[in-house]
C-alpha atoms as a PDB file:
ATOM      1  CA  UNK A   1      52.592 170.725-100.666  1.00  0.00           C
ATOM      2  CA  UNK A   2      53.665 172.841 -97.744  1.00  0.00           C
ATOM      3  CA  UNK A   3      50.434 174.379 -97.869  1.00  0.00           C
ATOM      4  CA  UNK A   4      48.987 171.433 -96.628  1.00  0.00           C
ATOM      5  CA  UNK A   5      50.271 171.727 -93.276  1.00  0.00           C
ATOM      6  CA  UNK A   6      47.601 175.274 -92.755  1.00  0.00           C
ATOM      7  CA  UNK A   7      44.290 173.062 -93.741  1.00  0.00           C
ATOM      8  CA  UNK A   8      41.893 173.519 -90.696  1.00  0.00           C
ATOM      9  CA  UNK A   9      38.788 172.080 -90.220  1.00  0.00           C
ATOM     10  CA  UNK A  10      36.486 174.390 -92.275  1.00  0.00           C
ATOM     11  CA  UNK A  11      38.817 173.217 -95.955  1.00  0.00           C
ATOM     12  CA  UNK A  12      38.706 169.749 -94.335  1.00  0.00           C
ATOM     13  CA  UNK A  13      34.833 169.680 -94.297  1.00  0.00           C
ATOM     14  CA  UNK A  14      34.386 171.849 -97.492  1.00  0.00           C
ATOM     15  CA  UNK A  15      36.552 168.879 -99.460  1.00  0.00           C
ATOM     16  CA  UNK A  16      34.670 166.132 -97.485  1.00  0.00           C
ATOM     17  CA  UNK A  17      31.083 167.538 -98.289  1.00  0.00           C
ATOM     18  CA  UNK A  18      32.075 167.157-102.152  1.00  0.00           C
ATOM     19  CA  UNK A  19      32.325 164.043-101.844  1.00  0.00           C
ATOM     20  CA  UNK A  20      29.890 162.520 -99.116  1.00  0.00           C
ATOM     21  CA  UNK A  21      27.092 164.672-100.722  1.00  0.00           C
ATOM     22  CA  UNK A  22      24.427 162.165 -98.177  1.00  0.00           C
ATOM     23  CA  UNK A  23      26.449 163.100 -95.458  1.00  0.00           C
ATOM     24  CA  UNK A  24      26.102 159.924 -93.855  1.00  0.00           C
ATOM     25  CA  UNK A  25      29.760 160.147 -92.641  1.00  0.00           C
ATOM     26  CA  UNK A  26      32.277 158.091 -94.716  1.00  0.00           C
ATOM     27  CA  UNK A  27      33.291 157.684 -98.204  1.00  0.00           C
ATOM     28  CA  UNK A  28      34.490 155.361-100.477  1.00  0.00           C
ATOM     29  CA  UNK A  29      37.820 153.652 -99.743  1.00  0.00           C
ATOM     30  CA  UNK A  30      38.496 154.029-103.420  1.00  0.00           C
ATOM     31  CA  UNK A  31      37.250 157.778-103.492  1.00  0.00           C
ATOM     32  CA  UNK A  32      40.718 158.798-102.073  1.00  0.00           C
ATOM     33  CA  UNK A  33      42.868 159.520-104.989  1.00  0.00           C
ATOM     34  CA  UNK A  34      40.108 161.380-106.492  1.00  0.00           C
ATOM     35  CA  UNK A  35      39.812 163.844-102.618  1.00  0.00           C
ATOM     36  CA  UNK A  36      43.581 163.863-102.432  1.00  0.00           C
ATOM     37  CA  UNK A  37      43.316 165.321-106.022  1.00  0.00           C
ATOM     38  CA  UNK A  38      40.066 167.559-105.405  1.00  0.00           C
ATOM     39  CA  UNK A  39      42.444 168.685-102.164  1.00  0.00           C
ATOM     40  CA  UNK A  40      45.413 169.706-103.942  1.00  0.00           C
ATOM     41  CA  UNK A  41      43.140 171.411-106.507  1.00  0.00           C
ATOM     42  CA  UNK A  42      41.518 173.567-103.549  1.00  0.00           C
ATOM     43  CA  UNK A  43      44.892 174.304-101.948  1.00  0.00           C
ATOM     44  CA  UNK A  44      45.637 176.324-105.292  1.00  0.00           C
ATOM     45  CA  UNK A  45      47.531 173.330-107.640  1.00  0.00           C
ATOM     46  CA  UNK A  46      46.301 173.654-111.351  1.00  0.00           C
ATOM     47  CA  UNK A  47      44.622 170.365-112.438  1.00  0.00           C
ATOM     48  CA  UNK A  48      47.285 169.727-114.621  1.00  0.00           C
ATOM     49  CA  UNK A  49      49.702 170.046-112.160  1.00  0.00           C
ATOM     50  CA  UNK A  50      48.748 166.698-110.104  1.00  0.00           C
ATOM     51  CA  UNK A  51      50.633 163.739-110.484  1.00  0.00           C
ATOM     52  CA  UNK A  52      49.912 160.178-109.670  1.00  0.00           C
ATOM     53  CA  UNK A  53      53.420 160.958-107.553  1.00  0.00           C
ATOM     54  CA  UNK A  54      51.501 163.961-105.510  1.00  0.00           C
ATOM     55  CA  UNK A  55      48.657 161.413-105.185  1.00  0.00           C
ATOM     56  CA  UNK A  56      50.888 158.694-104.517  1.00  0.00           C
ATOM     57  CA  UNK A  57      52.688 160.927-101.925  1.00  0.00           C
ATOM     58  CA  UNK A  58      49.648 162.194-100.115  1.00  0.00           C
ATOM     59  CA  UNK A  59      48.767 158.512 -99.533  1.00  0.00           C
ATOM     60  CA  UNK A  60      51.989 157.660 -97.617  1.00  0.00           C
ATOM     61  CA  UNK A  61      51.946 160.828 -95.729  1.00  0.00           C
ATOM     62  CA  UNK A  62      48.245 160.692 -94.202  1.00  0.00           C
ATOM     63  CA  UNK A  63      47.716 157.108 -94.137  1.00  0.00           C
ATOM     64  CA  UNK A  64      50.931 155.357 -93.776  1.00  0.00           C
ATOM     65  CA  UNK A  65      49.016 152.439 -92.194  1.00  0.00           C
ATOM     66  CA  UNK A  66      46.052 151.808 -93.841  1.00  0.00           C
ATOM     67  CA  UNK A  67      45.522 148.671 -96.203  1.00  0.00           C
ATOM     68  CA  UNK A  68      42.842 149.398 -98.510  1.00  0.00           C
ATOM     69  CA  UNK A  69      41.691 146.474 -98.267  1.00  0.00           C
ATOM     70  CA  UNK A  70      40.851 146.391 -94.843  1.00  0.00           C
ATOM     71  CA  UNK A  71      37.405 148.103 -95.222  1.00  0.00           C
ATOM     72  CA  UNK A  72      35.583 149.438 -98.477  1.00  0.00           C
ATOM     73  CA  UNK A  73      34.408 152.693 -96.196  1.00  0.00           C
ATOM     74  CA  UNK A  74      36.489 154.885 -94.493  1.00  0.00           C
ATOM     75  CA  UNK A  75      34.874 157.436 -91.701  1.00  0.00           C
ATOM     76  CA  UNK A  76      35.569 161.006 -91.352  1.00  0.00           C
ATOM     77  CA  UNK A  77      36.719 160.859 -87.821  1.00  0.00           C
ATOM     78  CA  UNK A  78      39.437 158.744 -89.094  1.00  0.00           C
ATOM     79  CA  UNK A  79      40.483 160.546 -92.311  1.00  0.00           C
ATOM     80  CA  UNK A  80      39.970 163.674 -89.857  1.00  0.00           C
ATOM     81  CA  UNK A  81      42.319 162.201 -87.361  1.00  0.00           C
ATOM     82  CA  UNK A  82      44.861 161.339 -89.762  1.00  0.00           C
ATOM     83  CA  UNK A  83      45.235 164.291 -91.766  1.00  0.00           C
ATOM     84  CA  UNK A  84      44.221 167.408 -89.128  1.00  0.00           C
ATOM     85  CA  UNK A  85      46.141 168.856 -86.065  1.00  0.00           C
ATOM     86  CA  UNK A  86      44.481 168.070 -82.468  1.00  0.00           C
ATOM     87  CA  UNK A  87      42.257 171.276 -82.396  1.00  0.00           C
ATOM     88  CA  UNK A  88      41.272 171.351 -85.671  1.00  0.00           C
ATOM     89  CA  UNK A  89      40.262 167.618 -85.690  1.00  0.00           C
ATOM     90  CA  UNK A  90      38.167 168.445 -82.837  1.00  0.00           C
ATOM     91  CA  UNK A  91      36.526 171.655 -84.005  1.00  0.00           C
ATOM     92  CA  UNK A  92      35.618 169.809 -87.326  1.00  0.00           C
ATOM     93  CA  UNK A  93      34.259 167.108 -85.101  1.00  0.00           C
ATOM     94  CA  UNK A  94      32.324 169.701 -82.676  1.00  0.00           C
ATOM     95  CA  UNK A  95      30.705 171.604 -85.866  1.00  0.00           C
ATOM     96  CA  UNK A  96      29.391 168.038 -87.381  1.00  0.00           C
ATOM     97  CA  UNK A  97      27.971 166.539 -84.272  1.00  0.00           C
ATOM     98  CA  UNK A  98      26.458 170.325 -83.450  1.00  0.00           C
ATOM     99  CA  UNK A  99      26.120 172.630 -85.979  1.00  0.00           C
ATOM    100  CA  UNK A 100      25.750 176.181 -84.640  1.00  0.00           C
ATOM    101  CA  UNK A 101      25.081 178.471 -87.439  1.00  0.00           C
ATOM    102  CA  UNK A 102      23.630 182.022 -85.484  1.00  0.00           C
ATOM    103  CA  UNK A 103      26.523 184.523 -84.074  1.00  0.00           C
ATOM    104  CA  UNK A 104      23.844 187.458 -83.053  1.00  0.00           C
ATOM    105  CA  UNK A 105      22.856 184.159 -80.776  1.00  0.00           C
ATOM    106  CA  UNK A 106      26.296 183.010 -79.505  1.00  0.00           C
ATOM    107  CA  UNK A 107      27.053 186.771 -78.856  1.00  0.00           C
ATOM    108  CA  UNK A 108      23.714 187.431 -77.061  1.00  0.00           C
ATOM    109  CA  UNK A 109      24.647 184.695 -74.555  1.00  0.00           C
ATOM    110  CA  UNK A 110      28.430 185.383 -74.501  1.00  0.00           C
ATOM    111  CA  UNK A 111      27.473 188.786 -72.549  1.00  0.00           C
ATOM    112  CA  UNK A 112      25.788 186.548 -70.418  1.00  0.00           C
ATOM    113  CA  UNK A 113      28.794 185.090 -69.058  1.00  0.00           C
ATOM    114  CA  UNK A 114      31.303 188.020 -69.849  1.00  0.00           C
ATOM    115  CA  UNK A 115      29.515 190.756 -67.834  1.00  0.00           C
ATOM    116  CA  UNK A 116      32.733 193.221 -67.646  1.00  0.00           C
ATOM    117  CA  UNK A 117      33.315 192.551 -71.469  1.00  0.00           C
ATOM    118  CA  UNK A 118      36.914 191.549 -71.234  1.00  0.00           C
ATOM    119  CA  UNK A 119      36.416 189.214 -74.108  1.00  0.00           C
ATOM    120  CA  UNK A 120      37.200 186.621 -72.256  1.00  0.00           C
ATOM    121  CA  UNK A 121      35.232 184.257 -69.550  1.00  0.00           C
ATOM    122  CA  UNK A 122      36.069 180.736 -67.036  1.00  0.00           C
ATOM    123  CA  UNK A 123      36.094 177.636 -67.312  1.00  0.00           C
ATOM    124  CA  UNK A 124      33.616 177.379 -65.167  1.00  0.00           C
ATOM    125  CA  UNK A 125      31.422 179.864 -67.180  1.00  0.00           C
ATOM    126  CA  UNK A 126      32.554 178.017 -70.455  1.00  0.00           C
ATOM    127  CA  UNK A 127      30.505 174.872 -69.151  1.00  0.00           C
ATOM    128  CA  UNK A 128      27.379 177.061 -68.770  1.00  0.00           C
ATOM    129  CA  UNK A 129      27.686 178.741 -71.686  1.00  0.00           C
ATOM    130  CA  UNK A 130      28.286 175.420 -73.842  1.00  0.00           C
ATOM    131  CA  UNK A 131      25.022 174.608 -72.604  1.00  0.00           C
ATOM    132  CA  UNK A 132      23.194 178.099 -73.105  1.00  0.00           C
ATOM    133  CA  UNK A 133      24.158 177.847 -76.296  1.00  0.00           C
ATOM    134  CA  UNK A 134      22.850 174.214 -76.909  1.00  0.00           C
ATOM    135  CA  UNK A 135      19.580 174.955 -75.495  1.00  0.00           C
ATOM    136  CA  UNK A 136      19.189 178.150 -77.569  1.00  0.00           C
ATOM    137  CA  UNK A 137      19.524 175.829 -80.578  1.00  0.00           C
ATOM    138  CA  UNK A 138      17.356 173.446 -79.411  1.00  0.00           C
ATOM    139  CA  UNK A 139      20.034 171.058 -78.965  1.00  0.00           C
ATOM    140  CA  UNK A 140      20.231 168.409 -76.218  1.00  0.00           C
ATOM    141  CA  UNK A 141      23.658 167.260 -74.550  1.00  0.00           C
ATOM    142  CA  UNK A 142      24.567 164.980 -72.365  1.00  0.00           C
ATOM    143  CA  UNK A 143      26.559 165.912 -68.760  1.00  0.00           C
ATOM    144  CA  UNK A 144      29.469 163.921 -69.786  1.00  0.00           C
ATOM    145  CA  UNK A 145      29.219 165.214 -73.380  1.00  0.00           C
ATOM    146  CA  UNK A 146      29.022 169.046 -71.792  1.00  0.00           C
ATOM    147  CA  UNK A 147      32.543 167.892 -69.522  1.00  0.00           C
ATOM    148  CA  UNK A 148      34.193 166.695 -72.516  1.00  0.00           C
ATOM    149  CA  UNK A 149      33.484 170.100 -74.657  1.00  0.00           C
ATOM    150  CA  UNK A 150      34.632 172.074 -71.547  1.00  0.00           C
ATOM    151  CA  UNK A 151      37.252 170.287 -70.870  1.00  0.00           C
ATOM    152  CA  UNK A 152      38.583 169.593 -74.490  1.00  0.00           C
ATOM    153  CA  UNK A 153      38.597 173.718 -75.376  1.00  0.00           C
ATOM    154  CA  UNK A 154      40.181 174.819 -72.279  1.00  0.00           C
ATOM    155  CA  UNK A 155      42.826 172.320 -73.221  1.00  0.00           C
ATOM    156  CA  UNK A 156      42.820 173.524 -77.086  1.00  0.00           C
ATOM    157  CA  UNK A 157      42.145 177.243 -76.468  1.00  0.00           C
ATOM    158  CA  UNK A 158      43.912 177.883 -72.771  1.00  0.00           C
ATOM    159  CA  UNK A 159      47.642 178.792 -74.362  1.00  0.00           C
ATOM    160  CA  UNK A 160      48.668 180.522 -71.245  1.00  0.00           C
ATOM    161  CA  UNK A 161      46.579 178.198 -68.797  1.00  0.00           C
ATOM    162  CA  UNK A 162      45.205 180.971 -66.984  1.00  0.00           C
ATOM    163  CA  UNK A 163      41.702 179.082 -66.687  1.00  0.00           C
ATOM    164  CA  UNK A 164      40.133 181.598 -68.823  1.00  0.00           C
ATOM    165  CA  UNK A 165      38.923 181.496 -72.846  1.00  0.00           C
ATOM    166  CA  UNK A 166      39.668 184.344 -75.417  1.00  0.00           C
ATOM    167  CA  UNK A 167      36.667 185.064 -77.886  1.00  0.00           C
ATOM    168  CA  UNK A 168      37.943 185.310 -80.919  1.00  0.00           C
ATOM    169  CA  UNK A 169      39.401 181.412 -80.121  1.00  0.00           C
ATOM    170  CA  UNK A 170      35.681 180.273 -78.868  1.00  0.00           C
ATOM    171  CA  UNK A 171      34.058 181.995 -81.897  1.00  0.00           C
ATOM    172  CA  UNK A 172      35.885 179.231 -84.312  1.00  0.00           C
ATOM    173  CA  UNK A 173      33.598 176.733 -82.833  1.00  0.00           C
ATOM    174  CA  UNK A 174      30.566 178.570 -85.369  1.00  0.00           C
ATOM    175  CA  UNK A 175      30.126 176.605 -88.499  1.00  0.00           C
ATOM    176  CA  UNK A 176      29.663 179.640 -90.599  1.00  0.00           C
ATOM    177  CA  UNK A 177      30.671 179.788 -93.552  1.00  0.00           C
ATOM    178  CA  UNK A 178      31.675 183.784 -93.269  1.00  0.00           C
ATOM    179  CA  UNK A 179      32.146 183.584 -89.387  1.00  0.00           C
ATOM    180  CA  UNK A 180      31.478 187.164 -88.793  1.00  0.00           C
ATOM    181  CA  UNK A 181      33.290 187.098 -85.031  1.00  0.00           C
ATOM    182  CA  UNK A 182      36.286 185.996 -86.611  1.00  0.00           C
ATOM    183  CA  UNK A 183      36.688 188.632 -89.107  1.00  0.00           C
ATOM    184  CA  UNK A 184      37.594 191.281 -85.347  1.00  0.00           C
ATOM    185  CA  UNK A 185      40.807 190.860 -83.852  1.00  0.00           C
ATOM    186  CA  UNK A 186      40.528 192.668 -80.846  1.00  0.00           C
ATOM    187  CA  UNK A 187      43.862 192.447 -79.323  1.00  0.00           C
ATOM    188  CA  UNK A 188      43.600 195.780 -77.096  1.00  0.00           C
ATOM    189  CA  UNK A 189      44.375 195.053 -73.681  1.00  0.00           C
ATOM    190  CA  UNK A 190      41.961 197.721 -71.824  1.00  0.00           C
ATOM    191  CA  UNK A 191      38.129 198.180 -72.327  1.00  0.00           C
ATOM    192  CA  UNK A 192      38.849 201.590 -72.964  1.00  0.00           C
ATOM    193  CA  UNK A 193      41.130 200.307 -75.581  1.00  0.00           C
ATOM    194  CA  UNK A 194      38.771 197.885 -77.349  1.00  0.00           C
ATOM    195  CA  UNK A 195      35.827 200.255 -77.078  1.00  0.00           C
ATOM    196  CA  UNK A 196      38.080 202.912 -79.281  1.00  0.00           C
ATOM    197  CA  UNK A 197      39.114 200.293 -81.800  1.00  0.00           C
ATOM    198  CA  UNK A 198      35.090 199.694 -82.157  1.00  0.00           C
ATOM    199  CA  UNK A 199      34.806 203.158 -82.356  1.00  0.00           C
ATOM    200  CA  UNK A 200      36.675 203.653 -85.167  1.00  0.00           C
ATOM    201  CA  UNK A 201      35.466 200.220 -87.163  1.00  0.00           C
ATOM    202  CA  UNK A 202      32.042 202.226 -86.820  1.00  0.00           C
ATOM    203  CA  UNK A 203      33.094 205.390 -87.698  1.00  0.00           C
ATOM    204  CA  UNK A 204      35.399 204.215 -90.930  1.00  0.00           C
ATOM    205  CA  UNK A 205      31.789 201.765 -91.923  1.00  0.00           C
ATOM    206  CA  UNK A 206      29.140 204.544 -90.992  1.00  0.00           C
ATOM    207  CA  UNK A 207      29.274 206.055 -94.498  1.00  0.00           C
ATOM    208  CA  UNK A 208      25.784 206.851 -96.962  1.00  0.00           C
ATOM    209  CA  UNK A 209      27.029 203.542 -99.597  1.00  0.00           C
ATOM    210  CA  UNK A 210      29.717 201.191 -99.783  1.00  0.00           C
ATOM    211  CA  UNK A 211      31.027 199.691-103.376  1.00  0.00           C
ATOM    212  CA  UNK A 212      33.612 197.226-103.972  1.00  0.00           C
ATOM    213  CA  UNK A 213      33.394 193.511-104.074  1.00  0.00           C
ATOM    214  CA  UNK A 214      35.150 193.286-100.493  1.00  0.00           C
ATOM    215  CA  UNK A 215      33.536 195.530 -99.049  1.00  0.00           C
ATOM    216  CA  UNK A 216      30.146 194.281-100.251  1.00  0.00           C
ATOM    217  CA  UNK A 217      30.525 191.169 -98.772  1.00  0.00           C
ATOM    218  CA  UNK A 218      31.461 192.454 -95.346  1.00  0.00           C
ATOM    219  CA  UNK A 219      28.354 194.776 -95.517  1.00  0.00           C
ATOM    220  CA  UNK A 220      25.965 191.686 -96.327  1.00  0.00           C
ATOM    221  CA  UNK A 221      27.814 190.025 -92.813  1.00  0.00           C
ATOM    222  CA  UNK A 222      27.058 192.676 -91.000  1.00  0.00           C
ATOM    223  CA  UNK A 223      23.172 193.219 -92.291  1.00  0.00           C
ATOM    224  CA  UNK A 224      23.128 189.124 -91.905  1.00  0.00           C
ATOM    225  CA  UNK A 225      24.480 188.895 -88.069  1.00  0.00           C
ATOM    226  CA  UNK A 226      23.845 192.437 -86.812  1.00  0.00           C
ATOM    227  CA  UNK A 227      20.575 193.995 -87.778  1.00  0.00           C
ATOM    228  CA  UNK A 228      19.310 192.142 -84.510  1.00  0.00           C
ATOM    229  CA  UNK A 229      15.914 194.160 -84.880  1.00  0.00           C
ATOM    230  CA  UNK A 230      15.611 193.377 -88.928  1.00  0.00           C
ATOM    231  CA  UNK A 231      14.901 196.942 -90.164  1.00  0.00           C
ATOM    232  CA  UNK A 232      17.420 196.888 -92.955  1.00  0.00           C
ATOM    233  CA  UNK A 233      19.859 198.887 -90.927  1.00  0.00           C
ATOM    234  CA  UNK A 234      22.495 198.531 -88.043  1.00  0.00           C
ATOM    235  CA  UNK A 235      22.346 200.536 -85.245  1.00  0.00           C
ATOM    236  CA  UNK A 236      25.482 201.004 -83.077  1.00  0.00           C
ATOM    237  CA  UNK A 237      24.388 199.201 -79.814  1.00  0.00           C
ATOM    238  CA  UNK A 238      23.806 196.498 -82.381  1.00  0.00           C
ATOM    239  CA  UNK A 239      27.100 196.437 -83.688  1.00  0.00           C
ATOM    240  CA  UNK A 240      28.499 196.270 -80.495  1.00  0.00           C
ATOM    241  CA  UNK A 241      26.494 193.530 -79.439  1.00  0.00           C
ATOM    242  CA  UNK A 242      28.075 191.631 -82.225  1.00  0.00           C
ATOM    243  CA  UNK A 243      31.727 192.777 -81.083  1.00  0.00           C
ATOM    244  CA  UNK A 244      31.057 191.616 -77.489  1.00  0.00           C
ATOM    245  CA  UNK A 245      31.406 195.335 -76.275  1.00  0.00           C
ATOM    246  CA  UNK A 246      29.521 197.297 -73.773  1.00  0.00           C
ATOM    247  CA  UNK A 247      29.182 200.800 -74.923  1.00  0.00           C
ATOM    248  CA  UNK A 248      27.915 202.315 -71.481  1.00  0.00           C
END
């Protein structure tokens, strides 16, 4: 059970959507046992394995309050709220309520706002690029909506509370379902730094084919999020585009 304590939002909404296939956002009151069940399954317990005890457990861990009889529906911001950490409630929120599904995009407008590419930009940017980001979707927002987003991820993401926001922590807001931007750590502490780590991530990928299962998948990422200009290959300017780097 102790792996339950590392579900984020993106397992939280992948066991949801199995069950509120309309996704008209609730479920079934007496759907539960069968998601705590479906949960445990997905968290790597054998079907066999799962008791009416685990069932029984998750029920009095989660939802120590509710009476089932109360309502015949319950909502996902409630089960969310329940069951997921403060950030990760809120970024499973976020990703329902907006779904942004296009890193070449978020990128594209990212080096709009972090012109030095430090990988990181304000608080003050972060509001404008919120709603860049919206509007490249074709998404409205409201200006109270737009101060609660800004507000809520400096909160969430800020660790150090220098008034600035990392990257690789505003890329989880991307409902991908292989986030591409999250797959880079780029902890360097320099430019110079970063732009050698991206020197040698193009260097070790630059090769005639690439085999493996693994490595397959990461090659249809990159063709799906990088080949900006859609001629079947990725250029290195594109790459680092993706990467949030400035190569000159």
């Amino acid at each position: 059970m102790d792996t339950l304590d590392r579900l984020d939002a993106a397992g939280f909404l992948q066991i949801w959507q199995h069950f509120d296939v309309d996704d008209n956002g609730y479920i079934e009151v007496k759907q539960l046992d069968a998601f705590f069940q479906h949960m445990l399954e997905k968290r790597g317990m054998k079907r066999e394995e799962v008791t009416k005890e685990n069932i029984r457990s998750l029920r009095e861990r989660f939802m120590p309050a509710h009476d089932p009889a109360d309502a015949a529906r319950l909502q996902i911001e409630e089960l969310a709220t329940m069951m997921l950490p403060d950030e990760e409630n809120f970024l499973l929120l976020f990703r329902r309520e907006t779904p942004l599904d296009n890193s070449v995009e978020f990128m594209r407008i990212w080096r709009n706002y972090d012109t030095d590419s430090s990988g990181y930009i304000s608080d003050i940017e972060l509001k404008g690029f919120l709603q860049d980001l919206f509007l490249q979707h074709r998404k409205s927002i409201t200006a109270g909506k737009l101060e609660e987003y800004t507000d809520t991820m400096m909160k969430m993401f800020d660790k150090n509370k220098d008034g600035r926001l990392d990257l690789n922590d505003l890329a989880r807001i991307l409902s991908l379902k292989e986030n591409f931007l999250l797959k880079f750590k780029m902890d360097a502490c320099s430019q110079e730094d970063r732009k050698r780590d991206f020197e040698k991530i193009f260097a070790h990928y630059d090769v005639p084919s690439i085999s493996g299962t693994d490595l397959d998948k990461f090659r249809k990422a990159l063709m799906g999020h990088c080949d900006i200009n859609g001629d079947g290959k990725i250029q290195k300017n594109e790459l680092a585009l993706c990467l949030g780097l400035k190569l000159s």
